[in-house]
Protein backbone atom coordinates (compact mmCIF):
# COMPACT_ATOMS: atom_id res chain seq x y z
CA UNK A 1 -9.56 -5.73 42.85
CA UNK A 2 -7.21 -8.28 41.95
CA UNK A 3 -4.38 -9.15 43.53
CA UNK A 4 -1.74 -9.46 40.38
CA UNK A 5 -1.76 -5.78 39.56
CA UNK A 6 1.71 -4.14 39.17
CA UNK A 7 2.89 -1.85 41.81
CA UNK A 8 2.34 0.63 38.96
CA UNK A 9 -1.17 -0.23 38.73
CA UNK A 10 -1.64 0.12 42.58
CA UNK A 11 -0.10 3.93 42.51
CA UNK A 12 -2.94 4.76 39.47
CA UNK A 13 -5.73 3.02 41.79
CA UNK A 14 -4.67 5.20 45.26
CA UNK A 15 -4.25 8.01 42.97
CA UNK A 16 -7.40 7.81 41.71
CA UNK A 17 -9.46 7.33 44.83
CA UNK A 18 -7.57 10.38 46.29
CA UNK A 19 -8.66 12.70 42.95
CA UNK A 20 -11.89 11.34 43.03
CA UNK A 21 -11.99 12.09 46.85
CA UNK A 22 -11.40 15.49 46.77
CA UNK A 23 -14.62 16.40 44.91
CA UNK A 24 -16.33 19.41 46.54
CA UNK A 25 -19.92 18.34 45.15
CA UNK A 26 -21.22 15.73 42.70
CA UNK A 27 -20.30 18.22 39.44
CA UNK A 28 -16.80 18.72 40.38
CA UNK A 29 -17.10 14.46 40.82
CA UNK A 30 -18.59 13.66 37.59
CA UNK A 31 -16.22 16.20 36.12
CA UNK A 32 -12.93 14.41 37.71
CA UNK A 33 -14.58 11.30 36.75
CA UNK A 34 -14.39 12.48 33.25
CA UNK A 35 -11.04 14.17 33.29
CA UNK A 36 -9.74 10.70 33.96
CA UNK A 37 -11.83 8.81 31.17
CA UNK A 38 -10.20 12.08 28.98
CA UNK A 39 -6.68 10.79 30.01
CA UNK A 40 -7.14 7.35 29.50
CA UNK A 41 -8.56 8.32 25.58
CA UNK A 42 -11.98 8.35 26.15
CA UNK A 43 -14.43 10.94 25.24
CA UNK A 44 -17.41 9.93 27.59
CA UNK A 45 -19.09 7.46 30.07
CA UNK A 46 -21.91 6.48 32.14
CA UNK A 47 -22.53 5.51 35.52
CA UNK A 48 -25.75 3.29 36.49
CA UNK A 49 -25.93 2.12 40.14
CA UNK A 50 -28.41 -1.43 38.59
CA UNK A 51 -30.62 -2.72 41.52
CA UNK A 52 -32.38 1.14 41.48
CA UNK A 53 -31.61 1.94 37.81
CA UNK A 54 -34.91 3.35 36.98
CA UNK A 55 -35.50 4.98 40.42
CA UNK A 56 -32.26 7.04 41.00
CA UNK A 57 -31.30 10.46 38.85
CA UNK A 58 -28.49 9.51 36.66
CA UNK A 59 -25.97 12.38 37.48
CA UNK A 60 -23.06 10.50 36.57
CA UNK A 61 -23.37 10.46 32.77
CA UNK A 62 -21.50 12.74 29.90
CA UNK A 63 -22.88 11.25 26.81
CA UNK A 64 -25.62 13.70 25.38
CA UNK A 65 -28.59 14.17 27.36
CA UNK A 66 -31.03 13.40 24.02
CA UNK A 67 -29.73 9.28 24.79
CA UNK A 68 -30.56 9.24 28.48
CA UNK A 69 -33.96 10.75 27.68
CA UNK A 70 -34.75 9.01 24.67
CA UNK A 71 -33.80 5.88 26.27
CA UNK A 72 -36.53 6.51 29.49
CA UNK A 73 -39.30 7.97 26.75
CA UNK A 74 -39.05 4.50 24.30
CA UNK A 75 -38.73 2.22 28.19
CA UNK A 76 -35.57 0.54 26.11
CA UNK A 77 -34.79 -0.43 29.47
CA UNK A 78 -37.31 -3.17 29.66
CA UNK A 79 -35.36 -5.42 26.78
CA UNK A 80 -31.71 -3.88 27.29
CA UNK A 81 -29.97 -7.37 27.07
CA UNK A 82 -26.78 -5.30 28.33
CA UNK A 83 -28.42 -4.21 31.37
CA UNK A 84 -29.52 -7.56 31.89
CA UNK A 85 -26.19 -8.93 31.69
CA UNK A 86 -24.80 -6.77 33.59
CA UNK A 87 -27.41 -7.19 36.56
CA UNK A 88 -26.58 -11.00 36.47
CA UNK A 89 -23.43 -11.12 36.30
CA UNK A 90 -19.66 -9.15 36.55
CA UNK A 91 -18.02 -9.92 33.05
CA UNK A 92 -17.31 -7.00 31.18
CA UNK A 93 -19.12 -6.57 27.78
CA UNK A 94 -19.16 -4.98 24.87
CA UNK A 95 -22.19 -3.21 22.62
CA UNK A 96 -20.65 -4.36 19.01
CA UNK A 97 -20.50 -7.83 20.65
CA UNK A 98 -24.10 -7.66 21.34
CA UNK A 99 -24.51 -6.45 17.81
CA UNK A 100 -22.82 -9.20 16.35
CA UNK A 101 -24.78 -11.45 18.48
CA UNK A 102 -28.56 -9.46 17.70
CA UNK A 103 -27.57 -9.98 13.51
CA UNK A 104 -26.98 -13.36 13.82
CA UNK A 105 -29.92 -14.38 15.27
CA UNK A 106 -31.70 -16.96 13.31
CA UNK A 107 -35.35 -15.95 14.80
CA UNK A 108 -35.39 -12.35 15.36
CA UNK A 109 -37.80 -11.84 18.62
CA UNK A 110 -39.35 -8.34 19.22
CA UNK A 111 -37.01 -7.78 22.35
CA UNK A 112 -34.03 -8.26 19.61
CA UNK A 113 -35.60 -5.70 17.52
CA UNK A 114 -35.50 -3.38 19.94
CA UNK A 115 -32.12 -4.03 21.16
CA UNK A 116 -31.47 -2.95 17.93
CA UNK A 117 -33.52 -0.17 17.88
CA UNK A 118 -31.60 1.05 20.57
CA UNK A 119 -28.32 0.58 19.01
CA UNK A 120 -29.19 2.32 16.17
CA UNK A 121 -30.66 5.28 18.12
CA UNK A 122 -26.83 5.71 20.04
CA UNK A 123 -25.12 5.06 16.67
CA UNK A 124 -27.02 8.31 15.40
CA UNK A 125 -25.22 10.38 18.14
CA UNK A 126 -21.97 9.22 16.79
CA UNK A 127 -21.37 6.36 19.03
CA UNK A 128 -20.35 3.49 17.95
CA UNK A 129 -19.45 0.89 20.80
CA UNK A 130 -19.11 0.98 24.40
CA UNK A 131 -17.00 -0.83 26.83
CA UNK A 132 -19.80 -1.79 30.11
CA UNK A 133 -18.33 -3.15 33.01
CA UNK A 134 -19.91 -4.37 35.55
CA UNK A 135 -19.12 -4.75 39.57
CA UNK A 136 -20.70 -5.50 42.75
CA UNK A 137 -22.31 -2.26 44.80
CA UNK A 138 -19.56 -1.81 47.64
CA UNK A 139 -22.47 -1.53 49.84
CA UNK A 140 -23.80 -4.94 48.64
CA UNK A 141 -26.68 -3.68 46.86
CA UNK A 142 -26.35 -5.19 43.62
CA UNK A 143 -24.28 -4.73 40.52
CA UNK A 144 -23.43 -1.33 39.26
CA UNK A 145 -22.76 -0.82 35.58
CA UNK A 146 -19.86 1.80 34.49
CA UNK A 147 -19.08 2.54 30.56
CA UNK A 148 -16.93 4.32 28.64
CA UNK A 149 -17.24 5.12 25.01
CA UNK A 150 -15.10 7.96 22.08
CA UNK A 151 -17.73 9.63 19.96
CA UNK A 152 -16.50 9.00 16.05
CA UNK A 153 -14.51 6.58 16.34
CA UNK A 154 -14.53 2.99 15.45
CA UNK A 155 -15.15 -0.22 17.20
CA UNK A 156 -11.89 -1.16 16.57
CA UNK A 157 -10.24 1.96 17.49
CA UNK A 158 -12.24 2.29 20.90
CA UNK A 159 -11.65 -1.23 21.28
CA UNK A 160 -7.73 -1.02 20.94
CA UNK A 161 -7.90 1.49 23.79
CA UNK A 162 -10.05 -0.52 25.60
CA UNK A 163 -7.20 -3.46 25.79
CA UNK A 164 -4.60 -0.89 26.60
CA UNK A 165 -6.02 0.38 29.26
CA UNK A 166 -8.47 -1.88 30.82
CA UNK A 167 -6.82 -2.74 34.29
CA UNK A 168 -7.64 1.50 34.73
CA UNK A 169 -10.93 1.12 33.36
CA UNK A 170 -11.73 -1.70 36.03
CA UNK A 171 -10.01 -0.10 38.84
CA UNK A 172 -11.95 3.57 37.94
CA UNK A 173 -15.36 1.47 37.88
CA UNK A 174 -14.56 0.38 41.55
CA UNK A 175 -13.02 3.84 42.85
CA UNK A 176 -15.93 5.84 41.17
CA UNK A 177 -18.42 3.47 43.09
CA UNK A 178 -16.47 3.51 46.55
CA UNK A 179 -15.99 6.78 46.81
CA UNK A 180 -19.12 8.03 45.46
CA UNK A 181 -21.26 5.89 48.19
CA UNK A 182 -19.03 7.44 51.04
CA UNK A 183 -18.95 11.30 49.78
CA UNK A 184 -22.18 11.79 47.96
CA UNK A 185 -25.15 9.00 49.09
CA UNK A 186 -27.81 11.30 48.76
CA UNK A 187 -27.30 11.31 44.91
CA UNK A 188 -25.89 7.75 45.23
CA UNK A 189 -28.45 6.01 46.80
CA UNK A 190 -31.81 4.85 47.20
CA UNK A 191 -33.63 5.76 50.23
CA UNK A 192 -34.26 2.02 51.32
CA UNK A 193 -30.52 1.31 50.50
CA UNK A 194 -27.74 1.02 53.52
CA UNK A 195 -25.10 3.21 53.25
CA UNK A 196 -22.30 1.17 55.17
CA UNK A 197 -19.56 -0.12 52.94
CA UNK A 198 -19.42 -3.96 52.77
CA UNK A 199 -16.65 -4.62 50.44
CA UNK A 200 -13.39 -1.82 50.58
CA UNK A 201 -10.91 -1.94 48.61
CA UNK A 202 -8.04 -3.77 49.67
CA UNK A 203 -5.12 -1.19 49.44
CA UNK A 204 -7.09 1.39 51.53
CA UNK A 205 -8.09 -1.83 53.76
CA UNK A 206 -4.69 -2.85 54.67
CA UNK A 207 -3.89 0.82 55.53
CA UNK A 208 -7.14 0.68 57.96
CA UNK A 209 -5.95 -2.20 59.55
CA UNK A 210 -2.76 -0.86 60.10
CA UNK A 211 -4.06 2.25 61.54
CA UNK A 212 -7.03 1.38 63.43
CA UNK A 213 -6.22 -2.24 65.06
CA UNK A 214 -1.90 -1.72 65.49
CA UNK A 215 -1.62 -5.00 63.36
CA UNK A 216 1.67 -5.87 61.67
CA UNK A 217 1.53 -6.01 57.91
CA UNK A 218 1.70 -9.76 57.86
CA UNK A 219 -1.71 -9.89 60.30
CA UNK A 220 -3.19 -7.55 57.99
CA UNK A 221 -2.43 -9.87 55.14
CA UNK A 222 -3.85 -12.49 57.18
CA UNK A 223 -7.01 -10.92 57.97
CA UNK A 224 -7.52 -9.75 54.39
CA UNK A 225 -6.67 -13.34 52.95
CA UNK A 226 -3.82 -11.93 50.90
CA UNK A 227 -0.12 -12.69 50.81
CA UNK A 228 2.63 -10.33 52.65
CA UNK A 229 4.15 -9.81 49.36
CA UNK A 230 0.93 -8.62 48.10
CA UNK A 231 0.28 -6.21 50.87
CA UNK A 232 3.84 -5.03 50.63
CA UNK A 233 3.09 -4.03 47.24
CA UNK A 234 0.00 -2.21 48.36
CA UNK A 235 1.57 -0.12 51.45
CA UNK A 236 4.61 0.86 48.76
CA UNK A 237 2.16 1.60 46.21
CA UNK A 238 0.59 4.14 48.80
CA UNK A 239 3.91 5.98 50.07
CA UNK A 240 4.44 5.95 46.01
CA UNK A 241 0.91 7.46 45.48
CA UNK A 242 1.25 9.83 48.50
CA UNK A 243 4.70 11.03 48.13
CA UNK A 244 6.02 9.96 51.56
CA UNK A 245 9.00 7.29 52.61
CA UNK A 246 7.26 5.67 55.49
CA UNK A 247 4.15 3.82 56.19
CA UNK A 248 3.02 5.78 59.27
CA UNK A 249 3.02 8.67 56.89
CA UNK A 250 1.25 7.02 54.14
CA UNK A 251 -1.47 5.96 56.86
CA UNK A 252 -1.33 9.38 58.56
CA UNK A 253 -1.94 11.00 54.76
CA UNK A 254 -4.94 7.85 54.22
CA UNK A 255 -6.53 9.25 57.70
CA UNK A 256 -5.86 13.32 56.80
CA UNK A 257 -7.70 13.22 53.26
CA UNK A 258 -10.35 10.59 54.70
CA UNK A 259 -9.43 7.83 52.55
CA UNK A 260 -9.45 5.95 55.39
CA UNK A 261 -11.93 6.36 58.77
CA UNK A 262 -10.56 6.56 61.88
């Protein structure tokens, strides 16, 4: 996550992991998953974990199930230029862009045609763009791939949202993926995939290091490479988020709800 966000911005990330935390099961997570996507003006998304994207159950998904299966049935996923993209690398993307790109195309090659094939196919369930973003597996394995889309509405209308609210979109993509790969693996994961979180975020992180190895807040910025300003903003952003006036309470609150481990 980066390290310019408003303290605002902070309180919506906590917040966040702490209602997507308190799932009971992986329906009542995909559902707060889309209550939030709902809030931010969104009518659905999808979830693809990339390096096992044809070997793991998509359970995270709320567009129609028709897409998902059509998409397996035709194998679109062998010339998805989007899921290639988003494999290779972490800038966000959009479908229209794509589009644009696919019509343009002075020599039309049958992995275009397809592409639009595909496009067409999700336009015919009322969809006409999504926002993908992509981000690196917190357990190091790869790149997932989380979208959100509005069934009839425009490009430009799901794109205006899209700028409005795209420091929550990014910051959902990362909670969604953190949390899910602590609470729910076995739906998560791929059986040959570790389950030990490499890269945390960094608000919970400098409440872990404050808990678990009695640093002060300016060793914790040390050790996370951050300034003490910045991790200022992240402990207030917590008591904000959790409703308390002190640290110890925010990190007491972080250990009691299992944000953070002991």
């Amino acid at each position: 996550m980066p390290d310019n966000h408003s303290v605002d911005d902070l309180v919506f990330d906590i917040n966040t992991y702490r209602e997507l935390n308190a799932a009971k099961d992986i329906r009542d997570f995909k559902q707060r998953i889309l209550n939030i996507v709902n809030r931010l003006g969104f009518s659905d998304y999808t979830y693809t974990r990339l390096e096992y994207a044809n070997d793991i159950e998509a359970h995270l998904i709320s567009i129609p199930d028709e897409i998902a299966e059509n998409y397996h049935a035709e194998r679109y996923w062998e010339d998805d230029v989007i899921l290639e993209h988003c494999r290779s690398s972490t800038a966000p993307l959009r479908l229209s862009v794509v589009e644009d790109y696919l019509a343009c195309s002075p020599v039309p090659s049958a992995a275009f045609g397809r592409n639009c094939e595909l496009y067409r196919m999700v336009a015919s369930f009322g969809y006409s763009d999504f926002y993908h973003i992509p981000y690196k597996a917190h357990n190091g394995s790869g790149n997932i791939m989380f979208s959100v889309t509005s069934k009839d509405e425009s490009s430009s209308e799901i794109y205006r949202k899209v700028e409005k609210h795209k420091t929550e979109l990014h910051l959902l993509a990362d909670a969604i993926d953190f949390i899910g790969t602590c609470k729910f693996p076995d739906y998560f994961l791929h059986a040959t995939e570790s389950r030990d979180i490499q890269i945390a975020p960094k608000a919970l992180r400098v409440l872990t290091l404050l808990a678990n190895e009695d640093l002060t807040l300016k060793q914790a910025a040390d050790r996370l490479s951050i300034s003490v300003d910045i991790a200022q903003r992240h402990v207030a952003a917590a008591r904000k988020a959790f409703g308390v006036s002190t640290t110890n309470r925010a990190v007491y609150y972080a250990l009691s709800k299992g944000l953070i481990a002991p």
